[in-house]
Protein backbone atom coordinates (compact mmCIF):
# COMPACT_ATOMS: atom_id res chain seq x y z
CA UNK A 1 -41.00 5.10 5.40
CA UNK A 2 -40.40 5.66 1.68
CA UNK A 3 -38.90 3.66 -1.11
CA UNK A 4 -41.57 0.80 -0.68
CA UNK A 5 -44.76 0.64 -2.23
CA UNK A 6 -47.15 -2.91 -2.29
CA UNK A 7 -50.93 -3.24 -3.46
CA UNK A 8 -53.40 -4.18 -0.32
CA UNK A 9 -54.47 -7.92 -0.97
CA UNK A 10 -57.93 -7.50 -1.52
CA UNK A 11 -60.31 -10.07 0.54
CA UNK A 12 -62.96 -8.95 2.66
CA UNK A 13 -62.29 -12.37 4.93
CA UNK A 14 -61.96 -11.35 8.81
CA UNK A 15 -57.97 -12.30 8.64
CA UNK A 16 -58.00 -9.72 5.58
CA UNK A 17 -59.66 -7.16 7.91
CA UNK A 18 -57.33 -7.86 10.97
CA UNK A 19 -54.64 -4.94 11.06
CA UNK A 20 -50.97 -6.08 10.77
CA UNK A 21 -50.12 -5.41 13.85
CA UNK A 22 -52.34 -8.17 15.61
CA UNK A 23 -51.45 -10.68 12.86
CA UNK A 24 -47.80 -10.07 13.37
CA UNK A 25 -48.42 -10.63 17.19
CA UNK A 26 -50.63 -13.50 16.60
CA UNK A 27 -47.26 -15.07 14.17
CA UNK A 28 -45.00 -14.45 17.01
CA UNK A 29 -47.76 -16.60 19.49
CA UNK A 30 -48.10 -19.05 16.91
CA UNK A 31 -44.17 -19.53 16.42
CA UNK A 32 -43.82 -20.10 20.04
CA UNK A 33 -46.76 -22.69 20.33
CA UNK A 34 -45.21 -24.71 17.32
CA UNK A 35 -41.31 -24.57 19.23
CA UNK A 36 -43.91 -26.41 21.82
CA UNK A 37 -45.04 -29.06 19.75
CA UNK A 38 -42.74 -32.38 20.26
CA UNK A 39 -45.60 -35.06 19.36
CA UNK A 40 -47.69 -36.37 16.75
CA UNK A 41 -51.29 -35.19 18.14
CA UNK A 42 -49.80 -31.24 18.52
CA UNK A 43 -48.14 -31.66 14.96
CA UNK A 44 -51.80 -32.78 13.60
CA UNK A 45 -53.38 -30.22 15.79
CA UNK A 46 -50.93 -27.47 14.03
CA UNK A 47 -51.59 -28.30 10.49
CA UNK A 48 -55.41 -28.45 10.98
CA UNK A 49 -54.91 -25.05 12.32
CA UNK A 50 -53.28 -24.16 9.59
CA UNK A 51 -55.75 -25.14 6.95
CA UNK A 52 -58.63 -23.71 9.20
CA UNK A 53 -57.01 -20.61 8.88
CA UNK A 54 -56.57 -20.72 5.43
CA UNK A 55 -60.07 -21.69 5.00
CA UNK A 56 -61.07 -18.33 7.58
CA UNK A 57 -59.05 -16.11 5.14
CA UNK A 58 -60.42 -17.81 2.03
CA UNK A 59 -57.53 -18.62 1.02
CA UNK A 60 -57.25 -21.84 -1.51
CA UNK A 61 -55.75 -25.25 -1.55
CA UNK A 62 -53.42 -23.79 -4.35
CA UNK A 63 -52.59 -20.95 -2.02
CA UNK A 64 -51.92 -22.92 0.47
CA UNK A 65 -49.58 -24.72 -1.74
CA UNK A 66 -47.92 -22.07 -3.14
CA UNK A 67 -46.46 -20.97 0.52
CA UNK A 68 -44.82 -24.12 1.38
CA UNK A 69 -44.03 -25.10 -2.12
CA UNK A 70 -40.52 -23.51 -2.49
CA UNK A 71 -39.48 -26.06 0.92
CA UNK A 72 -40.34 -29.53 -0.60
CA UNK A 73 -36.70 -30.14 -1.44
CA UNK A 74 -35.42 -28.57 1.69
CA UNK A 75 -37.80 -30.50 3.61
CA UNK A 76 -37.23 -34.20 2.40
CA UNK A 77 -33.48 -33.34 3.29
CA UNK A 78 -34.67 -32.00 6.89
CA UNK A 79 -36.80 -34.75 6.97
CA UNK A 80 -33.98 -37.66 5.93
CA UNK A 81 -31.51 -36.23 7.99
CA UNK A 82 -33.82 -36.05 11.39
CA UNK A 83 -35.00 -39.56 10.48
CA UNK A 84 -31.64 -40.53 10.85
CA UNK A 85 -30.80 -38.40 13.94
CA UNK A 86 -33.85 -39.14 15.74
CA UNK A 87 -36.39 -41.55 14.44
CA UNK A 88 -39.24 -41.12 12.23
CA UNK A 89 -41.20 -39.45 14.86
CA UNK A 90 -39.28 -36.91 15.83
CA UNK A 91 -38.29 -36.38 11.91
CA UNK A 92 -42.26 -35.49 11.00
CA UNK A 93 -43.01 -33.35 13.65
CA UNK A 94 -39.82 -31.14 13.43
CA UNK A 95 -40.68 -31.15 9.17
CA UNK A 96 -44.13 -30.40 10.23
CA UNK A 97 -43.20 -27.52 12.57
CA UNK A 98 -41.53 -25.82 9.92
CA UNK A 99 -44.01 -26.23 7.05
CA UNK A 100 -46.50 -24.86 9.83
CA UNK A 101 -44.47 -22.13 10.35
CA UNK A 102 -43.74 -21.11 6.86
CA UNK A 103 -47.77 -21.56 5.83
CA UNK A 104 -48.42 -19.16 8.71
CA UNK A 105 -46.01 -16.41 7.91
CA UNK A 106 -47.87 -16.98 4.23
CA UNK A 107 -51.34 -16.42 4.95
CA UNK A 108 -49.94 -12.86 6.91
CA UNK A 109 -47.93 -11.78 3.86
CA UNK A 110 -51.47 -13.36 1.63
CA UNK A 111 -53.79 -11.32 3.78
CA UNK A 112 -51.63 -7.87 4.65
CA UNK A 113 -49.97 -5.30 2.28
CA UNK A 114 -46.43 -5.36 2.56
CA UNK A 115 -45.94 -1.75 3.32
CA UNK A 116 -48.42 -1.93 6.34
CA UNK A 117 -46.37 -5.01 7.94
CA UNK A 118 -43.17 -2.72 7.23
CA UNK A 119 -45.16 0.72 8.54
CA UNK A 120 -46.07 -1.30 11.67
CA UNK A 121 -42.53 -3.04 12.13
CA UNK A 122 -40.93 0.85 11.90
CA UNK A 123 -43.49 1.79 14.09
CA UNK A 124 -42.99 -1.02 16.48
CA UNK A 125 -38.55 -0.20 16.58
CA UNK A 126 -38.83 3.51 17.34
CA UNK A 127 -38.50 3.22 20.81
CA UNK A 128 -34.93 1.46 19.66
CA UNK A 129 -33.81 4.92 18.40
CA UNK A 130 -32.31 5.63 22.45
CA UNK A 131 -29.91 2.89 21.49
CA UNK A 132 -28.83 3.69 18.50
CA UNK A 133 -31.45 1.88 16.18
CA UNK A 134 -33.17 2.96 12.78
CA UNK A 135 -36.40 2.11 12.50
CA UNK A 136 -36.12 3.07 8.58
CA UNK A 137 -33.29 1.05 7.85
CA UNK A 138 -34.20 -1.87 9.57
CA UNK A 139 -37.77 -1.46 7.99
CA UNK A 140 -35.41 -1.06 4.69
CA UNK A 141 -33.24 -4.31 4.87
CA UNK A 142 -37.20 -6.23 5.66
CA UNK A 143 -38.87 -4.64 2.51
CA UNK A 144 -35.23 -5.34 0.66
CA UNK A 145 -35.93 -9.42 2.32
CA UNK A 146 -39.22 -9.70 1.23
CA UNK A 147 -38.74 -8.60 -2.41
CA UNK A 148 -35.70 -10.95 -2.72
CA UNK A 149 -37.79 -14.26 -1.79
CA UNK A 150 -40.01 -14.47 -5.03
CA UNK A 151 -36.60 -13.11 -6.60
CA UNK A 152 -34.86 -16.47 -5.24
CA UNK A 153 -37.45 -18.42 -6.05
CA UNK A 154 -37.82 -17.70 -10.09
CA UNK A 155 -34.25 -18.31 -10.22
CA UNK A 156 -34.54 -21.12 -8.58
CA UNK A 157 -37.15 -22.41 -10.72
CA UNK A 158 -34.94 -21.14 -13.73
CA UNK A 159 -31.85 -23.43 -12.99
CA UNK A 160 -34.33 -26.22 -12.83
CA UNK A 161 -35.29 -26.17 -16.13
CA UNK A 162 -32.05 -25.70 -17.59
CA UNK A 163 -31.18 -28.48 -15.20
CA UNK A 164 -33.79 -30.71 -16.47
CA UNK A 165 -33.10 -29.37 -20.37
CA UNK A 166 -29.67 -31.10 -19.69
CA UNK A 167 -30.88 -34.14 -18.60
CA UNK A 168 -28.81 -33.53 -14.99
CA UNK A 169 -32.02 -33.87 -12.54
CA UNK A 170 -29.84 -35.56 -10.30
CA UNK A 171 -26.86 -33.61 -10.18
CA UNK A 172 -27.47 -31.90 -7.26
CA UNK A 173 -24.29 -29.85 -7.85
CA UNK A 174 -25.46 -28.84 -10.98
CA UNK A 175 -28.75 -27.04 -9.79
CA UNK A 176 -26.57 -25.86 -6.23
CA UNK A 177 -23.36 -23.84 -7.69
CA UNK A 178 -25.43 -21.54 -10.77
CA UNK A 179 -28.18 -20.94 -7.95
CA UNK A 180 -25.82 -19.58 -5.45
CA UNK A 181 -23.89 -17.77 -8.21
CA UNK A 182 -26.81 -16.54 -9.31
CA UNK A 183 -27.84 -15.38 -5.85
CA UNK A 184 -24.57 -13.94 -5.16
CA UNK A 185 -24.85 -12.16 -8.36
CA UNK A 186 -28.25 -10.66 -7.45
CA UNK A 187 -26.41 -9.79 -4.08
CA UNK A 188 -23.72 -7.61 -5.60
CA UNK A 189 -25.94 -5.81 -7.87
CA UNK A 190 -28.08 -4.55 -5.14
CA UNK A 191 -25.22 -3.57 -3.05
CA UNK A 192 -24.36 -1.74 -5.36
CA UNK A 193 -27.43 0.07 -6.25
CA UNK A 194 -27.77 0.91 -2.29
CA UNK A 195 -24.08 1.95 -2.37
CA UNK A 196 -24.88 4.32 -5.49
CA UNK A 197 -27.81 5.58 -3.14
CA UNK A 198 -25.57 6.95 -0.20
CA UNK A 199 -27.43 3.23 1.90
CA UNK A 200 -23.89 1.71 2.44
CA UNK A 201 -22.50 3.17 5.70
């Protein structure tokens, strides 16, 4: 595939040395395991695997942070709303089956170059091309995904300052409607750029 490019993260921990193809196996595993966790002891279990992993890659306390950092606010509102819905219980292990998840899919993007999860991913959908799939498309609209998180995220972050600059850290309305503007912005300029690259059919 062409159009991507990504620096290898360097780390010469045995998770940094496991090709992407095992670790995106090993995600998938780890994904269904945590849609298997419904109690306190499996949700503990889970998040000391989580830091043990960390700790195997070499991978930080502020790394570790930085991967479930953007879902604080979504995860207080998961977290209130389940509370309500289901009880406490329930509310902390769903919350902490998602952080999980999201730390996990972290320490693979942390500890792989992007363009050998995409290369392996292209790899892994060519058998797809009898039905009518493109491996370099789909490996496209991935490569297109993962750029457009940190993307999201500085925005994000952006609206939050002018949020606070106004004095409005409450107004929830007035950090949601210029971030999804924003994003929808963002949305229509790369459409367009794929459009102006023959990427639109």
């Amino acid at each position: 595939m062409t159009g991507t490019t990504s620096a290898a993260p360097t780390g010469g921990s045995p998770v940094h040395r496991l090709g992407a193809g095992p670790k995106l196996v090993a995600l998938c595993l780890c994904s269904l395991a945590l849609l298997g966790v419904h109690g306190p002891l499996g949700a503990g279990v889970a998040v000391v695997g989580v830091v043990a992993l960390h700790a195997l890659a070499r991978l930080g306390p502020r790394v570790l942070w930085a991967h479930v950092r953007p879902l604080r606010w979504v995860v207080v509102c998961l977290l209130a709303v389940q509370w309500w819905l289901l009880g406490p219980v329930e509310a902390v292990v769903l919350s902490t089956r998602l952080v999980a998840l999201v730390a996990l899919a972290g320490l693979v993007t942390a500890t792989t170059a992007t363009q050998d999860v995409l290369d392996t991913l292209e790899h892994a959908l060519r058998p797809g091309r009898r039905w009518g799939v493109d491996p370099e498309r789909v490996a496209l609209v991935l490569a297109l995904t993962l750029r457009s998180v940190p993307v999201l995220a500085d925005l994000a972050a952006r609206v939050r300052d002018a949020q606070r600059a106004r004095g409005r850290e409450a107004d929830v309305r007035a950090f949601a409607v210029p971030l999804v503007v924003g994003s929808l912005r963002r949305a229509d300029a790369l459409g367009e750029a794929l459009r102006a690259r023959g990427l639109d059919d």
